[in-house]
PDB file of N, CA and C in Angstrom:
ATOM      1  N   UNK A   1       0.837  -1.176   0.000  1.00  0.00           N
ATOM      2  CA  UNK A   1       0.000   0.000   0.000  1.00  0.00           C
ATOM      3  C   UNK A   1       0.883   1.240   0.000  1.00  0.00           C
ATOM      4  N   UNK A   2       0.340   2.690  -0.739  1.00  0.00           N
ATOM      5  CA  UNK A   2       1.285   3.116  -0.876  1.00  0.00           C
ATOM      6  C   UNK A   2       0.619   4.332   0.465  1.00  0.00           C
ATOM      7  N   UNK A   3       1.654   5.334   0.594  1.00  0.00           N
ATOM      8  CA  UNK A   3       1.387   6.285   2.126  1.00  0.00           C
ATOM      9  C   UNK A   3       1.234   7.786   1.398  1.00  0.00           C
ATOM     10  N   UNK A   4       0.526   8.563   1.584  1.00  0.00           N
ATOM     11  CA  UNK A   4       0.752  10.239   1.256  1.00  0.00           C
ATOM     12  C   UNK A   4       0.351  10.606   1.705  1.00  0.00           C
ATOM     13  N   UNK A   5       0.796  12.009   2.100  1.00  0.00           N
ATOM     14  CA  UNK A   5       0.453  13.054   3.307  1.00  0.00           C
ATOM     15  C   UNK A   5      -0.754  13.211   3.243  1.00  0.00           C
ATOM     16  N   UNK A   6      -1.644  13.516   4.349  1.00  0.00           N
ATOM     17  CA  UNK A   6      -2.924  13.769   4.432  1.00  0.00           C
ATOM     18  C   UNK A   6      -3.184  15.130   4.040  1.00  0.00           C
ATOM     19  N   UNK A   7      -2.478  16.253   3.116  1.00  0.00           N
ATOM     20  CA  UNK A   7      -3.012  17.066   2.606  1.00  0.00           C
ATOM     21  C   UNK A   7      -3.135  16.549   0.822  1.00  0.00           C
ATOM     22  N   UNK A   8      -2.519  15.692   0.711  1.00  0.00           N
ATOM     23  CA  UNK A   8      -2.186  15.613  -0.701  1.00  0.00           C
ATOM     24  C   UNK A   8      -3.316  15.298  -1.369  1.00  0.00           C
ATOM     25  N   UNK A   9      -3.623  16.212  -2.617  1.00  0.00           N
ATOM     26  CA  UNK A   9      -4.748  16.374  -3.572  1.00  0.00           C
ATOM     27  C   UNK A   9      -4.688  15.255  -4.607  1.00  0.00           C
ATOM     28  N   UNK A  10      -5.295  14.731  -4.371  1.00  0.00           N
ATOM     29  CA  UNK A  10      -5.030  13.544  -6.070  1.00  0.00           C
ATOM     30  C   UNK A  10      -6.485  13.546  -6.752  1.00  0.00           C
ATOM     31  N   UNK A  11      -6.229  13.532  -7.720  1.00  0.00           N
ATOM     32  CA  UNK A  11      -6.922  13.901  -9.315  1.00  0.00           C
ATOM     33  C   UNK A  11      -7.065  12.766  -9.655  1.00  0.00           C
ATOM     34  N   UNK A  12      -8.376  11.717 -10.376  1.00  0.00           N
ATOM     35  CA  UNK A  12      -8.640  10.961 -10.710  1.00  0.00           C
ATOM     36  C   UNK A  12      -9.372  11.503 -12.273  1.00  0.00           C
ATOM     37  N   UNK A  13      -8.351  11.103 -13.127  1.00  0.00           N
ATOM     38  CA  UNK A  13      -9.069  11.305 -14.660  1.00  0.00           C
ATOM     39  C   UNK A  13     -10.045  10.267 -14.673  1.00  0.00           C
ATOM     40  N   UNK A  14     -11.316  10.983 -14.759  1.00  0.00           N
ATOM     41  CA  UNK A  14     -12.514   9.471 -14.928  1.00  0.00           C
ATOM     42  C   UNK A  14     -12.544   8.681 -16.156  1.00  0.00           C
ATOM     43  N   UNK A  15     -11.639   9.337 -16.996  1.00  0.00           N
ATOM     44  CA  UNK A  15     -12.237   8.802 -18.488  1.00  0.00           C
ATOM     45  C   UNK A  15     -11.026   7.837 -18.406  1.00  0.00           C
ATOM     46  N   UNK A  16     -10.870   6.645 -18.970  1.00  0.00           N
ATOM     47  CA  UNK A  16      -9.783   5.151 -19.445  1.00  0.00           C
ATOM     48  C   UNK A  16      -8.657   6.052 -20.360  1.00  0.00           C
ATOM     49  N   UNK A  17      -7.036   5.645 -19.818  1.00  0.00           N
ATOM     50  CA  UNK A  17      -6.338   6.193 -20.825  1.00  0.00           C
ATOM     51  C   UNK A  17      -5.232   5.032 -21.275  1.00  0.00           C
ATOM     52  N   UNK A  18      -4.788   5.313 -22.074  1.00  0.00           N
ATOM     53  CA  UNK A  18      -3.633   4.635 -22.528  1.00  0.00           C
ATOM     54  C   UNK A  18      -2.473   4.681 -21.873  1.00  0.00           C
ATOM     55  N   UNK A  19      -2.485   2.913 -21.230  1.00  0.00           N
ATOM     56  CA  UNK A  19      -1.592   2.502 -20.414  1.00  0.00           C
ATOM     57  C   UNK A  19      -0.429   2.439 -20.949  1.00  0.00           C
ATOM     58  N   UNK A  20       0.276   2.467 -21.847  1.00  0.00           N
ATOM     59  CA  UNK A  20       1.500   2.344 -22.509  1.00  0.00           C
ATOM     60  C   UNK A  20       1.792   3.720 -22.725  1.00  0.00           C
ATOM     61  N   UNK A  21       1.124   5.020 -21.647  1.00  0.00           N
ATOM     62  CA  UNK A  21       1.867   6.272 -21.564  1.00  0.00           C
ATOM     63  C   UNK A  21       2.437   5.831 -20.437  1.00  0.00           C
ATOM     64  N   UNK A  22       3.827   7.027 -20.135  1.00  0.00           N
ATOM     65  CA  UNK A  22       4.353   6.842 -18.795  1.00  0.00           C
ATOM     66  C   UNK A  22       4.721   8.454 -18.408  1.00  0.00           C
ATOM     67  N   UNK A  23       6.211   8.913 -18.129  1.00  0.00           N
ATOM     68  CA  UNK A  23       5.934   9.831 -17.559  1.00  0.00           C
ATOM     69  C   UNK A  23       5.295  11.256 -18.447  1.00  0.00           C
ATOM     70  N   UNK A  24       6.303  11.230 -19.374  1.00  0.00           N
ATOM     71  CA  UNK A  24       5.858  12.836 -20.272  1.00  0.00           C
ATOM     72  C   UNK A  24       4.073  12.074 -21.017  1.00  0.00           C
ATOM     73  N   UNK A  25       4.245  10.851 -21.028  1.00  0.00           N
ATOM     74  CA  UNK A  25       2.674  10.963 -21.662  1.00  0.00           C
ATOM     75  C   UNK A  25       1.880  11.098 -20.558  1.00  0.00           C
ATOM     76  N   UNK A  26       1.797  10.772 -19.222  1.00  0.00           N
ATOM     77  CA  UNK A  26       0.722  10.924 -18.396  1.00  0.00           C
ATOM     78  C   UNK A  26       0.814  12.328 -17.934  1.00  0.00           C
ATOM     79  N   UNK A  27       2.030  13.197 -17.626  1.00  0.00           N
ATOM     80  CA  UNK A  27       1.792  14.937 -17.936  1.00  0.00           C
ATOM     81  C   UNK A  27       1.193  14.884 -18.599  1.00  0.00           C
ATOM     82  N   UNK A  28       1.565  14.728 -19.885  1.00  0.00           N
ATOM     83  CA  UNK A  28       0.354  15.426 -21.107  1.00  0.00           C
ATOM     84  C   UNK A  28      -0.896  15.422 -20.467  1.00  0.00           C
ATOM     85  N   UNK A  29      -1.833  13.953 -20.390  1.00  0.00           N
ATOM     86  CA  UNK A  29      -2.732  13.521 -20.088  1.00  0.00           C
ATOM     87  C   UNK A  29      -3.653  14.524 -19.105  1.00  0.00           C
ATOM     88  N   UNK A  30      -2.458  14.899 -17.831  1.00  0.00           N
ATOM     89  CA  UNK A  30      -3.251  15.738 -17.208  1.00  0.00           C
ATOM     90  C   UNK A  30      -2.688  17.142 -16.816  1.00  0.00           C
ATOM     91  N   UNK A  31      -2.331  18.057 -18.083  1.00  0.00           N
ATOM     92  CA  UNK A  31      -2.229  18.881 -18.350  1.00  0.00           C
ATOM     93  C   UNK A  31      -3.272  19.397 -19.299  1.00  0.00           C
ATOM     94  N   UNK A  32      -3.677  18.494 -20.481  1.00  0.00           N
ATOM     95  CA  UNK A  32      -4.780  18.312 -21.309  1.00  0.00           C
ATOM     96  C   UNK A  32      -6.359  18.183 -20.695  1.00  0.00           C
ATOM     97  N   UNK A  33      -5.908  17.263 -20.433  1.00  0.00           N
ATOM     98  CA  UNK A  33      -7.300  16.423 -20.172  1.00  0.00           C
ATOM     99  C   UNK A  33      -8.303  17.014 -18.700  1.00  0.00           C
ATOM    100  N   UNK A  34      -7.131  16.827 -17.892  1.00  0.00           N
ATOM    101  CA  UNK A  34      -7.534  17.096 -15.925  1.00  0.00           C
ATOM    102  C   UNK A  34      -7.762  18.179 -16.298  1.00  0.00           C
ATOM    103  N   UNK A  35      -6.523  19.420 -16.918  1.00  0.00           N
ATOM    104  CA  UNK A  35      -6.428  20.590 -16.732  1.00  0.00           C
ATOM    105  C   UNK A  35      -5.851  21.246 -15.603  1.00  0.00           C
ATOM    106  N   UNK A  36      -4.823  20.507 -15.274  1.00  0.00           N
ATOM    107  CA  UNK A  36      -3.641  20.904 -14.223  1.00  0.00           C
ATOM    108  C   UNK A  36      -2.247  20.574 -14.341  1.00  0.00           C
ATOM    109  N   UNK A  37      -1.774  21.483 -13.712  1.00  0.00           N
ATOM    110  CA  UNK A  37      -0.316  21.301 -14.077  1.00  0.00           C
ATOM    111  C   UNK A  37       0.275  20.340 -12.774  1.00  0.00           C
ATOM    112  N   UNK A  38       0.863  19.113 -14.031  1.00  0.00           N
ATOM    113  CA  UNK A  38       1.302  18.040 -13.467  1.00  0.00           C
ATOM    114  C   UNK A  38       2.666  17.781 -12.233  1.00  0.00           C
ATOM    115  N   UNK A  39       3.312  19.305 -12.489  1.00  0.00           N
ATOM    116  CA  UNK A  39       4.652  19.663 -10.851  1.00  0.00           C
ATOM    117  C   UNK A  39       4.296  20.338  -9.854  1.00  0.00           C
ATOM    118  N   UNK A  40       2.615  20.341  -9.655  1.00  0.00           N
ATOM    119  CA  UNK A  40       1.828  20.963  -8.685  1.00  0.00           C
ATOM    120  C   UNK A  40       2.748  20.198  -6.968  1.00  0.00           C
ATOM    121  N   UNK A  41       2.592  19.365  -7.629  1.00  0.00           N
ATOM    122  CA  UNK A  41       2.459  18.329  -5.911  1.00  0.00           C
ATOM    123  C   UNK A  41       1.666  17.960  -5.870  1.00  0.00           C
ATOM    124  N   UNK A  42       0.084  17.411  -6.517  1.00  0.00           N
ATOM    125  CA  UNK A  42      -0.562  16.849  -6.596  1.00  0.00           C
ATOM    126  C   UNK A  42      -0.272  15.320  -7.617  1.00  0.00           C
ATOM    127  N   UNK A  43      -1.135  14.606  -6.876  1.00  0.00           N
ATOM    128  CA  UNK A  43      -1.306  12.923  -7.419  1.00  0.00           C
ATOM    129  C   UNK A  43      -1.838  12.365  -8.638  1.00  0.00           C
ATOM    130  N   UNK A  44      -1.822  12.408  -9.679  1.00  0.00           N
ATOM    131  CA  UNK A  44      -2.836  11.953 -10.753  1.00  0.00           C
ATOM    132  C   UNK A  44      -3.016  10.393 -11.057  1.00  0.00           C
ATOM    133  N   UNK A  45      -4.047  10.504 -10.753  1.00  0.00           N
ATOM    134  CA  UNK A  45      -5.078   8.739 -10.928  1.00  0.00           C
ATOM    135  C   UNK A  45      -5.190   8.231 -12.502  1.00  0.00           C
ATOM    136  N   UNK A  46      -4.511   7.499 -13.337  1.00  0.00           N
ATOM    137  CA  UNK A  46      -5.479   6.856 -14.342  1.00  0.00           C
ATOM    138  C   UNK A  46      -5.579   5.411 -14.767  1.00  0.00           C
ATOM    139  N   UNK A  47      -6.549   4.785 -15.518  1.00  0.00           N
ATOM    140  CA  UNK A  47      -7.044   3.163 -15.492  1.00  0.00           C
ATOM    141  C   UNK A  47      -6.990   3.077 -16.515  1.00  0.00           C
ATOM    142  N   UNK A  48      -7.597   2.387 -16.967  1.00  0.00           N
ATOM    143  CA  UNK A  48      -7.388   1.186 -18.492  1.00  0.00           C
ATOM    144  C   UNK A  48      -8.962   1.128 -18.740  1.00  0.00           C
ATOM    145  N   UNK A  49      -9.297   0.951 -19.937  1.00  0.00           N
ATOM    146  CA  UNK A  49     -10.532   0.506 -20.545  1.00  0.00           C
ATOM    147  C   UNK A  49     -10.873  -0.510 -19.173  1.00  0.00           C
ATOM    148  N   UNK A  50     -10.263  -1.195 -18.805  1.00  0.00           N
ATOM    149  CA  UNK A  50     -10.795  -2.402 -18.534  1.00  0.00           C
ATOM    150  C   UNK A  50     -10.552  -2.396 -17.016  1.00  0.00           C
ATOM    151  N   UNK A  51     -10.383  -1.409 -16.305  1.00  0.00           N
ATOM    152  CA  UNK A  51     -10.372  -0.761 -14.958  1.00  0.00           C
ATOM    153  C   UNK A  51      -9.345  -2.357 -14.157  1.00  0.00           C
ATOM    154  N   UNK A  52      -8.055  -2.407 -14.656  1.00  0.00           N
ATOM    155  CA  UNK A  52      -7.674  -3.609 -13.866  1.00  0.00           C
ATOM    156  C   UNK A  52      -6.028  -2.983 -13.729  1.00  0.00           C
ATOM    157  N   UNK A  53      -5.941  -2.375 -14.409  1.00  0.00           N
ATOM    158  CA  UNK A  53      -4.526  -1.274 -14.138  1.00  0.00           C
ATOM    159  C   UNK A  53      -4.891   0.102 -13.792  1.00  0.00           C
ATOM    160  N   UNK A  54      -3.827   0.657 -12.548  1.00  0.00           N
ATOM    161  CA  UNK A  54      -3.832   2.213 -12.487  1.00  0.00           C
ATOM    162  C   UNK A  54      -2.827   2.057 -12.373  1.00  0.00           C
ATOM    163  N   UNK A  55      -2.175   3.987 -13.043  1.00  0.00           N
ATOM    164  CA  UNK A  55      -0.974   4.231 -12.800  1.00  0.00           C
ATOM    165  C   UNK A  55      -1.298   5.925 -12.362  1.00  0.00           C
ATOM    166  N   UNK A  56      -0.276   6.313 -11.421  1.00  0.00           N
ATOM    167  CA  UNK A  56      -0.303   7.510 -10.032  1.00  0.00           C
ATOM    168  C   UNK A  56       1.135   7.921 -10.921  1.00  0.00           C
ATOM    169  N   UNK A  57       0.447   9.332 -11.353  1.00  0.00           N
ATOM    170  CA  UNK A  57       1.838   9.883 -11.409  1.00  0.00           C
ATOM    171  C   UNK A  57       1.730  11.097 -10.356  1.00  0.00           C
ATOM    172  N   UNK A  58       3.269  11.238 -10.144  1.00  0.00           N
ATOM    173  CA  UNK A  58       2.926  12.294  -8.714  1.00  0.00           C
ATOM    174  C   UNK A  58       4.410  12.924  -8.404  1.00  0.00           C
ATOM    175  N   UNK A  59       4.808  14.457  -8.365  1.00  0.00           N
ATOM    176  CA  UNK A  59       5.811  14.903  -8.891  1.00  0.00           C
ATOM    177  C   UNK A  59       6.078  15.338  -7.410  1.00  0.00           C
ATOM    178  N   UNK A  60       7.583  14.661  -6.807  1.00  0.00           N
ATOM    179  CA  UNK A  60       7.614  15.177  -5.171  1.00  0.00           C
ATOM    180  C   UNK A  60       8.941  16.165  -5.107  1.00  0.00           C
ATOM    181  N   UNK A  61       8.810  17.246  -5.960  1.00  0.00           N
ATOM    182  CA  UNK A  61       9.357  18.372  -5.706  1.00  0.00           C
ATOM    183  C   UNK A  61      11.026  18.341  -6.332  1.00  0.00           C
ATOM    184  N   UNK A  62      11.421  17.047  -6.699  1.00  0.00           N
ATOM    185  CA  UNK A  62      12.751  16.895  -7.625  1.00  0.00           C
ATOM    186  C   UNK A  62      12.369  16.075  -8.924  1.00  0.00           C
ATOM    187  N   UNK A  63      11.281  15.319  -9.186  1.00  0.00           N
ATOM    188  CA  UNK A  63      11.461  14.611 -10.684  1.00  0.00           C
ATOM    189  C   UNK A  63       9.765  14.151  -9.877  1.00  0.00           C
ATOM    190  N   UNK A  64       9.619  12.885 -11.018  1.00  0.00           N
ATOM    191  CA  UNK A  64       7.927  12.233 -11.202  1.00  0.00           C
ATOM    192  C   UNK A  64       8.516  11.124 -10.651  1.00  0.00           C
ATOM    193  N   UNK A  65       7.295  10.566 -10.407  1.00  0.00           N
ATOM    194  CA  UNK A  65       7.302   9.031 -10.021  1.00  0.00           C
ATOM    195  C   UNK A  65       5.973   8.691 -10.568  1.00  0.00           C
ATOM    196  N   UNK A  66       6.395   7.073 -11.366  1.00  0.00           N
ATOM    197  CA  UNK A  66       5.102   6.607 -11.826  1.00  0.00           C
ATOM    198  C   UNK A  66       4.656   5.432 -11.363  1.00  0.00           C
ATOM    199  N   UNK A  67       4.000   5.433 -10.647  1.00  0.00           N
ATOM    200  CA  UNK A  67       3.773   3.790  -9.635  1.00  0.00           C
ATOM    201  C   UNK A  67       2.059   3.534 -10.510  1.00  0.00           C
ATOM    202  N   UNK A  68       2.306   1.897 -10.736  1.00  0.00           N
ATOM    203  CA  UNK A  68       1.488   1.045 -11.262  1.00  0.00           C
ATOM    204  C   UNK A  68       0.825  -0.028 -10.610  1.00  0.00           C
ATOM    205  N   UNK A  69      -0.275   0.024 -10.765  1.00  0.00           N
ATOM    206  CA  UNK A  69      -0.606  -1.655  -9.675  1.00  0.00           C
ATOM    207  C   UNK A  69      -1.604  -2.479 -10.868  1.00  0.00           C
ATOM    208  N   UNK A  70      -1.184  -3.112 -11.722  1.00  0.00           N
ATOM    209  CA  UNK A  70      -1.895  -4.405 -12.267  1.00  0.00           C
ATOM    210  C   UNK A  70      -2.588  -6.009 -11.223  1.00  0.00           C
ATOM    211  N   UNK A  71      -4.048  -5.362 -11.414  1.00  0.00           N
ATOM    212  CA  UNK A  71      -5.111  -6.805 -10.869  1.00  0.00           C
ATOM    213  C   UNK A  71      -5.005  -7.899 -11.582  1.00  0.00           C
ATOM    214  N   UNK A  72      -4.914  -9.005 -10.610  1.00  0.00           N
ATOM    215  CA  UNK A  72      -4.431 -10.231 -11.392  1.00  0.00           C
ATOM    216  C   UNK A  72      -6.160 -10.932 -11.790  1.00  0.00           C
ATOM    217  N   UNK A  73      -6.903 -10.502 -11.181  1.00  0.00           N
ATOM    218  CA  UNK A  73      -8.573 -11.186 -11.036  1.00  0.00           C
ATOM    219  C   UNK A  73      -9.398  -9.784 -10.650  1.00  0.00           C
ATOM    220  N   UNK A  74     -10.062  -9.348 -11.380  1.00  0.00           N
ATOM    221  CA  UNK A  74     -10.819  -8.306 -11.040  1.00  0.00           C
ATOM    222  C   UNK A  74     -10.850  -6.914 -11.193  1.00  0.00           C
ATOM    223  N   UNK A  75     -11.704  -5.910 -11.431  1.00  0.00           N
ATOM    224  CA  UNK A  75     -11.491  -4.782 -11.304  1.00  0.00           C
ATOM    225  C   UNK A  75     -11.416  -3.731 -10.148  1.00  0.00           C
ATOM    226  N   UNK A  76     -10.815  -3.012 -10.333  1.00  0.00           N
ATOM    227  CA  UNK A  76     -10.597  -1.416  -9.924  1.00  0.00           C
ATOM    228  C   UNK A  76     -12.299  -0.816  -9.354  1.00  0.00           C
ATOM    229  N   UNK A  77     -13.059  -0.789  -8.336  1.00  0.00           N
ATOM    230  CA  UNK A  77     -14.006   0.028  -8.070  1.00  0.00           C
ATOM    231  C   UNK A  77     -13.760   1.595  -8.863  1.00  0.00           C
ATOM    232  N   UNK A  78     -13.776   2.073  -9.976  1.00  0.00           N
ATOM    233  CA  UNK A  78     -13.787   2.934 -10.420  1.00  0.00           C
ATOM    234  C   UNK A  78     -14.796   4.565 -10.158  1.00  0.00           C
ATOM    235  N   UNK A  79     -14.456   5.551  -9.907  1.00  0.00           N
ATOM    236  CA  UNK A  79     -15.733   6.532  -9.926  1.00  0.00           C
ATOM    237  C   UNK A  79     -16.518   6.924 -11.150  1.00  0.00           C
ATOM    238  N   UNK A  80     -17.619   7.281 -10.929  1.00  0.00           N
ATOM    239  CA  UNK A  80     -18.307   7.675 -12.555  1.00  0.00           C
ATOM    240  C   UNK A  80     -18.593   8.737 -12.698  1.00  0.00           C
ATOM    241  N   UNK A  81     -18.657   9.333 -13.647  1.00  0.00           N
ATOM    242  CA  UNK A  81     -18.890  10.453 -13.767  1.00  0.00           C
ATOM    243  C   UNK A  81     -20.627  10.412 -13.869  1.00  0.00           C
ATOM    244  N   UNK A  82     -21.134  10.887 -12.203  1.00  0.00           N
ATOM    245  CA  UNK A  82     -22.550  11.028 -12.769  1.00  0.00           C
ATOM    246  C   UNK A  82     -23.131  12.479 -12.428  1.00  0.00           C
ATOM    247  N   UNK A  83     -22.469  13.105 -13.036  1.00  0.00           N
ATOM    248  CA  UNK A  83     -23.093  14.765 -13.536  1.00  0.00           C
ATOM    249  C   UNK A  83     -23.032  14.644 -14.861  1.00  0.00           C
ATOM    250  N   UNK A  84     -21.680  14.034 -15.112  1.00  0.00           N
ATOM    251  CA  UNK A  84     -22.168  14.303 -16.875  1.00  0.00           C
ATOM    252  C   UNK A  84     -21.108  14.984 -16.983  1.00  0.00           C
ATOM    253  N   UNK A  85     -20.139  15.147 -18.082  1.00  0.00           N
ATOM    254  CA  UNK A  85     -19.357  16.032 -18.505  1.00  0.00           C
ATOM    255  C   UNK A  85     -17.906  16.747 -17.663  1.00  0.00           C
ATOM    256  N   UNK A  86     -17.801  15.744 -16.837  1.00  0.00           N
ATOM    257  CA  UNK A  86     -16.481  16.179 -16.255  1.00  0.00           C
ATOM    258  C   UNK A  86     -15.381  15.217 -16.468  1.00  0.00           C
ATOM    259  N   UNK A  87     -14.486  15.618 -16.738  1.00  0.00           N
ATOM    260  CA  UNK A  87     -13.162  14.887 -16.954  1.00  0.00           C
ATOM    261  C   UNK A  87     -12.302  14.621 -15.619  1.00  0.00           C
ATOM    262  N   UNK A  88     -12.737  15.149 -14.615  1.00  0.00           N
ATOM    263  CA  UNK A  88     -11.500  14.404 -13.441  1.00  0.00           C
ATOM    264  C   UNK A  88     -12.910  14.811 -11.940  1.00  0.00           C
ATOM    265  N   UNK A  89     -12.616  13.709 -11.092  1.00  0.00           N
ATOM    266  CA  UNK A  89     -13.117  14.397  -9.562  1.00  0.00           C
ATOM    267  C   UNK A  89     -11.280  14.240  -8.889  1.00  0.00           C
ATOM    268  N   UNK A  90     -11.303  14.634  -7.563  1.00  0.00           N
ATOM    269  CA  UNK A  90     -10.915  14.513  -6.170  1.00  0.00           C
ATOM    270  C   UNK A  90     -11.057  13.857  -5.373  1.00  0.00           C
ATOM    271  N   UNK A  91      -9.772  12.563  -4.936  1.00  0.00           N
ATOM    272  CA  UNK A  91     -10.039  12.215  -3.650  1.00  0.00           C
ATOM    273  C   UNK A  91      -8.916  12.600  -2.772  1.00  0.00           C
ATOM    274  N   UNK A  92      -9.449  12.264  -1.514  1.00  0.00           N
ATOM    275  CA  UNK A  92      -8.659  12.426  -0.377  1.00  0.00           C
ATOM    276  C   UNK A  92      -7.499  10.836  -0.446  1.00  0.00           C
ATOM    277  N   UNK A  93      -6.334  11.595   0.066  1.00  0.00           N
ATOM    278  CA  UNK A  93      -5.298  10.282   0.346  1.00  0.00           C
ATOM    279  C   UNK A  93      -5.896   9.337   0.736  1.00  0.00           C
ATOM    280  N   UNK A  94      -6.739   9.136   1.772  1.00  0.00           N
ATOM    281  CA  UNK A  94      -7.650   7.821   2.078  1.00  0.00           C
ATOM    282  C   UNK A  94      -8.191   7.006   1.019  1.00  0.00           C
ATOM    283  N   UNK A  95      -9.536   7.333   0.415  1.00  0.00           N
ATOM    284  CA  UNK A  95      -9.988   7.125  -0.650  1.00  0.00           C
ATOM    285  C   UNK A  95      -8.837   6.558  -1.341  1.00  0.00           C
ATOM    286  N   UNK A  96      -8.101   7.108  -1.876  1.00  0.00           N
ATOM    287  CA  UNK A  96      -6.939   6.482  -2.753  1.00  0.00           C
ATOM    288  C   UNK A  96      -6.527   5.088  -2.211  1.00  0.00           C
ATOM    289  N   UNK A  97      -6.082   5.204  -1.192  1.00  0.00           N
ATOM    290  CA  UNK A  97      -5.529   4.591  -0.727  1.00  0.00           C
ATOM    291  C   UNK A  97      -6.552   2.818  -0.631  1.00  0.00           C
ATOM    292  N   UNK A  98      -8.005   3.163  -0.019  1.00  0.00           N
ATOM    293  CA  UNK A  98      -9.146   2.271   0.103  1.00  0.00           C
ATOM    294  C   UNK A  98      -8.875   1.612  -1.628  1.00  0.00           C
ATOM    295  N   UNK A  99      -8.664   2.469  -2.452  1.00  0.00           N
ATOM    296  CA  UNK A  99      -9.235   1.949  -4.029  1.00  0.00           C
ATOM    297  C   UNK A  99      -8.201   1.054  -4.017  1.00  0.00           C
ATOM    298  N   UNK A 100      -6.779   1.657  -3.905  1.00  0.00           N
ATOM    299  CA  UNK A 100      -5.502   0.682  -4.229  1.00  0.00           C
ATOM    300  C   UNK A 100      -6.183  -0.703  -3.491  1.00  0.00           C
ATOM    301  N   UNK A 101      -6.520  -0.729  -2.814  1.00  0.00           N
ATOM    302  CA  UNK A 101      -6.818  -2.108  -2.087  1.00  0.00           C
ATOM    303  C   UNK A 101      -7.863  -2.513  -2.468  1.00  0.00           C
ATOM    304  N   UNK A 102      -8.841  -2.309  -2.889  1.00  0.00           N
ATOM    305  CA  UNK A 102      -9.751  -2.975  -3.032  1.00  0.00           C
ATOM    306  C   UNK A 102     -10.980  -2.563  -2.731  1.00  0.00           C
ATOM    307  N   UNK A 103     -10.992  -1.671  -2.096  1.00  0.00           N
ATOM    308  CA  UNK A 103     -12.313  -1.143  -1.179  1.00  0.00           C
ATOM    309  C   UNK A 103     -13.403  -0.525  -2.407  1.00  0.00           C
ATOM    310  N   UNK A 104     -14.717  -1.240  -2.335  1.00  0.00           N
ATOM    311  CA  UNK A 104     -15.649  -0.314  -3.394  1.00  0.00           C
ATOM    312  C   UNK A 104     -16.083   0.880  -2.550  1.00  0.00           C
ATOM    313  N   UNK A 105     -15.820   2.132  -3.286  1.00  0.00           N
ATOM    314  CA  UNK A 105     -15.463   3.211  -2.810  1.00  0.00           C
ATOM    315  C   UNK A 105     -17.583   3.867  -2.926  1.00  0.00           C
ATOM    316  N   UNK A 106     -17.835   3.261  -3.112  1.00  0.00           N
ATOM    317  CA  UNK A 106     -19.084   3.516  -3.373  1.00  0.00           C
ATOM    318  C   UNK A 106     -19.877   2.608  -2.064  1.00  0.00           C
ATOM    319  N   UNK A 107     -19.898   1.606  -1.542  1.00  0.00           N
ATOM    320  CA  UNK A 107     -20.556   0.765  -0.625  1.00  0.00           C
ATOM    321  C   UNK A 107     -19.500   0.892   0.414  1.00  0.00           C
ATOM    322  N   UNK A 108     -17.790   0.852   0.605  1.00  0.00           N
ATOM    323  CA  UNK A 108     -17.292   0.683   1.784  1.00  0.00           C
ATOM    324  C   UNK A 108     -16.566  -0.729   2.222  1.00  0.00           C
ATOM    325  N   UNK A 109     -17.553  -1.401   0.831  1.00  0.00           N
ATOM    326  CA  UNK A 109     -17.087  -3.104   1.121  1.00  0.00           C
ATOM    327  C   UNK A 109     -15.834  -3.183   0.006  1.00  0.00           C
ATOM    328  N   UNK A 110     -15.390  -4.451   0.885  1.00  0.00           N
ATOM    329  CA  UNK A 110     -14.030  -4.931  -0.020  1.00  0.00           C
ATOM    330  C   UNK A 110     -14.893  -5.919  -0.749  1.00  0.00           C
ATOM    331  N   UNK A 111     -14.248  -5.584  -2.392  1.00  0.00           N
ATOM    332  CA  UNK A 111     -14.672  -6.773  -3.120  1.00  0.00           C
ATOM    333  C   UNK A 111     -14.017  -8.099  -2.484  1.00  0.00           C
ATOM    334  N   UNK A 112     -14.597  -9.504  -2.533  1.00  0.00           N
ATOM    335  CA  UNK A 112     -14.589 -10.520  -2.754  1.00  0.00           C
ATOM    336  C   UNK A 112     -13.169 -11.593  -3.176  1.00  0.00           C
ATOM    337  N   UNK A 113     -12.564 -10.511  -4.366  1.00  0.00           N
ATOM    338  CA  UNK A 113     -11.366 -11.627  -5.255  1.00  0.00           C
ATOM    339  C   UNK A 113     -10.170 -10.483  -4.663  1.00  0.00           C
ATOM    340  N   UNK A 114     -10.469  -9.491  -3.727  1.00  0.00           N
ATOM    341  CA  UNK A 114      -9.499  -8.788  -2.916  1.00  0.00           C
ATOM    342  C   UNK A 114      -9.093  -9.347  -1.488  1.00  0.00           C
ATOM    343  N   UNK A 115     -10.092 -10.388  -0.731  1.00  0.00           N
ATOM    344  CA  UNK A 115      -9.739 -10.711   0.199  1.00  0.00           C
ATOM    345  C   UNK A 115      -8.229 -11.596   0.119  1.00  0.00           C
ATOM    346  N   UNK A 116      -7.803 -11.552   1.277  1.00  0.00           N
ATOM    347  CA  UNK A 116      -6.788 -12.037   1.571  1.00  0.00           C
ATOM    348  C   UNK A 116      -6.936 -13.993   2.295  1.00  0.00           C
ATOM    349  N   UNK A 117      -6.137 -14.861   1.753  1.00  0.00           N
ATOM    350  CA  UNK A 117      -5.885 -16.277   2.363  1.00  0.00           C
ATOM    351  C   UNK A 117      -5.455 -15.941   3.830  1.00  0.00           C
TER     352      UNK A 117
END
């Protein structure tokens, strides 16, 4: 699991992007797309068509870091866009943190093919 300060802003692009970007393509992504500038100090969230990869890019004040977590069985509890027409929400480090694991961020429950032996 990964740790970030409890002020830290992270940006979840709702829309699926292309996982075979990494660092200068996921700037782009959310310089474009989010509409923020990616050496803020803020976190950026994005998934795959198929919500079973995210990759966090997140710039800590000397260079980027791009951390990835590929599901071996299952998807990503993803957020939706239900207003309509927005390209990114906000979560809190928590939240983030609940999704990396498993937590459906919508009910509270851990999926099923997340539990642990």
């Amino acid at each position: 699991m990964l740790s970030f300060n409890g002020n830290l802003k992270v940006y979840v692009a709702l829309k699926p992007c292309d996982m075979r970007k990494s660092f200068n393509g996921l700037a782009a992504v959310a310089r474009n797309t989010i509409g923020m500038d990616p050496g803020c100090g803020a976190a950026f969230l994005f998934t795959n068509q198929r919500r079973n990869l995210i990759k966090i890019l997140y710039f800590d004040g000397t260079g980027y870091w791009v951390v990835a977590k590929r599901l071996e069985k299952g998807t990503f509890s993803w957020p939706q866009d239900i207003e309509g027409g927005r390209d990114k929400i906000t979560l809190k480090p928590t939240a983030l943190a609940m999704l990396t694991d498993g937590i459906d961020l919508r009910g509270g429950l851990q999926r099923p093919w997340y539990e642990h032996c």
